[in-house]
C-alpha atoms as a PDB file:
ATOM      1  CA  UNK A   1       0.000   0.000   0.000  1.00  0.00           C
ATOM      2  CA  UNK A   2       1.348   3.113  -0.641  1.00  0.00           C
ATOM      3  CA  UNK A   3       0.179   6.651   0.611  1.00  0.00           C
ATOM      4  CA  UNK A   4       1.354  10.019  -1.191  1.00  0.00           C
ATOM      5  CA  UNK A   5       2.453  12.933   1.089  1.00  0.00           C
ATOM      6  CA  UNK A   6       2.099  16.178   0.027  1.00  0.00           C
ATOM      7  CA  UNK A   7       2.663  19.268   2.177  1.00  0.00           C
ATOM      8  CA  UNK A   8       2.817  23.180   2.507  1.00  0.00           C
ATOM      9  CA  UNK A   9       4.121  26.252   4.006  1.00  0.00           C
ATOM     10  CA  UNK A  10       7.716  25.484   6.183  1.00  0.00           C
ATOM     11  CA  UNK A  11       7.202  21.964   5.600  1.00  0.00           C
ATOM     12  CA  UNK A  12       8.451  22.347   2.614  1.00  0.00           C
ATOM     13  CA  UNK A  13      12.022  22.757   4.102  1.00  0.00           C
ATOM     14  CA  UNK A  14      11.565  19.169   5.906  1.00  0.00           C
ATOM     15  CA  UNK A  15       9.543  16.858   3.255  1.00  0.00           C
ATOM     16  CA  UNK A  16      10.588  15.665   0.224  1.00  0.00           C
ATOM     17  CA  UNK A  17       7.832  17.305  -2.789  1.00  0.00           C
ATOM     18  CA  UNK A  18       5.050  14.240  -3.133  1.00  0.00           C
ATOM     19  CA  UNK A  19       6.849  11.853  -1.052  1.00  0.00           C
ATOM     20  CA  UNK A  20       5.487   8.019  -1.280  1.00  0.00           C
ATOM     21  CA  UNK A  21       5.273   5.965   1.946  1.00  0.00           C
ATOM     22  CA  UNK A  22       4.375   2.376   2.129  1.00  0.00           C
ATOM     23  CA  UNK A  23       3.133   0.356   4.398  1.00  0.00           C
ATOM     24  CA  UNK A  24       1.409   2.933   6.529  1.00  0.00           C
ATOM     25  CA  UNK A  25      -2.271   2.402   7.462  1.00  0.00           C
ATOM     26  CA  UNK A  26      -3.011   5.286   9.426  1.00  0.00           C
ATOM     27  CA  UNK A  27      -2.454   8.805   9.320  1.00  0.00           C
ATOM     28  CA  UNK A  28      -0.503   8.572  12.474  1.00  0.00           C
ATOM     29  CA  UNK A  29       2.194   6.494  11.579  1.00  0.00           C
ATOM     30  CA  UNK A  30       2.767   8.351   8.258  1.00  0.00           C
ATOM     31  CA  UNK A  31       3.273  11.045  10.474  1.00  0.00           C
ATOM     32  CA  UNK A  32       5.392  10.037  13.051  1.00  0.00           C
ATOM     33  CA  UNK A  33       7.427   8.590   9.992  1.00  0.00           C
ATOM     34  CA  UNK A  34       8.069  12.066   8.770  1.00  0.00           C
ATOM     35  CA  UNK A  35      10.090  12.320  11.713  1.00  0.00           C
ATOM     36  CA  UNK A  36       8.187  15.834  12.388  1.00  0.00           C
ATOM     37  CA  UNK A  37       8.942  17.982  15.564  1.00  0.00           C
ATOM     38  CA  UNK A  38       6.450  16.454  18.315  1.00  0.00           C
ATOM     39  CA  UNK A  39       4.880  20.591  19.242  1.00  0.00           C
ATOM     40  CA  UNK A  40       4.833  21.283  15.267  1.00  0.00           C
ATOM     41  CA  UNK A  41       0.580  22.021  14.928  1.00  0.00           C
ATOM     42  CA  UNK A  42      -1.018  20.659  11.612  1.00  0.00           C
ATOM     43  CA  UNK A  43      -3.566  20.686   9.672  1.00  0.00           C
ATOM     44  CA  UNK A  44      -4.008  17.049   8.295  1.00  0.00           C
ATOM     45  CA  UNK A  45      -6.161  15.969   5.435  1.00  0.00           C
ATOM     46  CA  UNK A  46      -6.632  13.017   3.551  1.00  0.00           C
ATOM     47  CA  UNK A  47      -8.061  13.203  -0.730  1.00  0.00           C
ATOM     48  CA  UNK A  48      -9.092  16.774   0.445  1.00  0.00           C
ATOM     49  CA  UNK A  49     -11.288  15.954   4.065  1.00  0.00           C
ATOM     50  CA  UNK A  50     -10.319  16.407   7.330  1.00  0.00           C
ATOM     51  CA  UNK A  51      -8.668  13.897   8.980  1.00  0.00           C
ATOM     52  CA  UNK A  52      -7.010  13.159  12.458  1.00  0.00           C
ATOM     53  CA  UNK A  53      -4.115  10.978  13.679  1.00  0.00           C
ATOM     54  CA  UNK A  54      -6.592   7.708  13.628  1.00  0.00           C
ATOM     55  CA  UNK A  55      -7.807   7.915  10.342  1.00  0.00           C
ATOM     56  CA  UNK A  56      -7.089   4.976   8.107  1.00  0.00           C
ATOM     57  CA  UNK A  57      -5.559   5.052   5.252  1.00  0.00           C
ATOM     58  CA  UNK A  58      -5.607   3.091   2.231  1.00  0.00           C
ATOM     59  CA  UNK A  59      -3.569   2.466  -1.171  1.00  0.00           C
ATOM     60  CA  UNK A  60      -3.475   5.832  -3.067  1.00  0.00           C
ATOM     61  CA  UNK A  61      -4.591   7.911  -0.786  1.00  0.00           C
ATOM     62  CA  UNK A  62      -3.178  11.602  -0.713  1.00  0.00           C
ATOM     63  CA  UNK A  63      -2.075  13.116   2.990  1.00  0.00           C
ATOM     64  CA  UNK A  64      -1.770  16.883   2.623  1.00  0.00           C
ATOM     65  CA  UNK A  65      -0.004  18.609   5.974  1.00  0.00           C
ATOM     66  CA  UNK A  66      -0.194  22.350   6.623  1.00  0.00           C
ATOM     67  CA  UNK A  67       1.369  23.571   9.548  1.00  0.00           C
ATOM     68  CA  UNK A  68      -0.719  25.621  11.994  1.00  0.00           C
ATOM     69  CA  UNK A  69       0.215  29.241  11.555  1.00  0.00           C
ATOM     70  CA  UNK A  70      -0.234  31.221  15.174  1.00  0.00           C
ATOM     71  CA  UNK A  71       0.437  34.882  16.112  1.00  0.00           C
ATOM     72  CA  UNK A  72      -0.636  36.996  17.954  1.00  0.00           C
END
C-alpha cells in the first residue's frame, strides 16, 4: 500500500515534494514517519477531508499537511 504525502508552508524545508510511503495504514504512523517535531501544529487531510491521527488510510490515498500558523 502506498500513501502520497504532500505538504505546505515550512514543511516544505523538511519533506521531500510528493513523497510516497508504504506500508502505513493510518495517518498517524505516516506522520510520526516524517520524523516531524512532536509541538509542530497541523492541519491534516486526507483526498481533500479532514482527517485526524486515527484515520485509516488506504492504497493511493493523498495526505496533505499544513502547519498551523499562530500569532498573535
Amino acid at each position: 500500500m502506498s500513501v502520497t504525502v504532500r505538504v505546505a508552508g515550512a514543511l516544505k524545508e523538511r519533506v521531500a515534494p510528493d513523497l510516497t510511503l508504504e506500508g502505513v495504514s493510518t495517518v498517524g504512523e505516516a506522520v510520526t514517519r516524517l520524523d516531524l517535531p512532536a509541538d509542530m501544529g497541523l492541519v491534516i487531510m486526507v483526498n481533500g477531508k479532514l482527517a485526524h491521527w486515527q484515520t485509516t488510510l488506504a492504497d493511493g490515498d493523498v495526505l496533505h499537511l499544513t502547519p498551523v500558523i499562530g500569532g498573535g
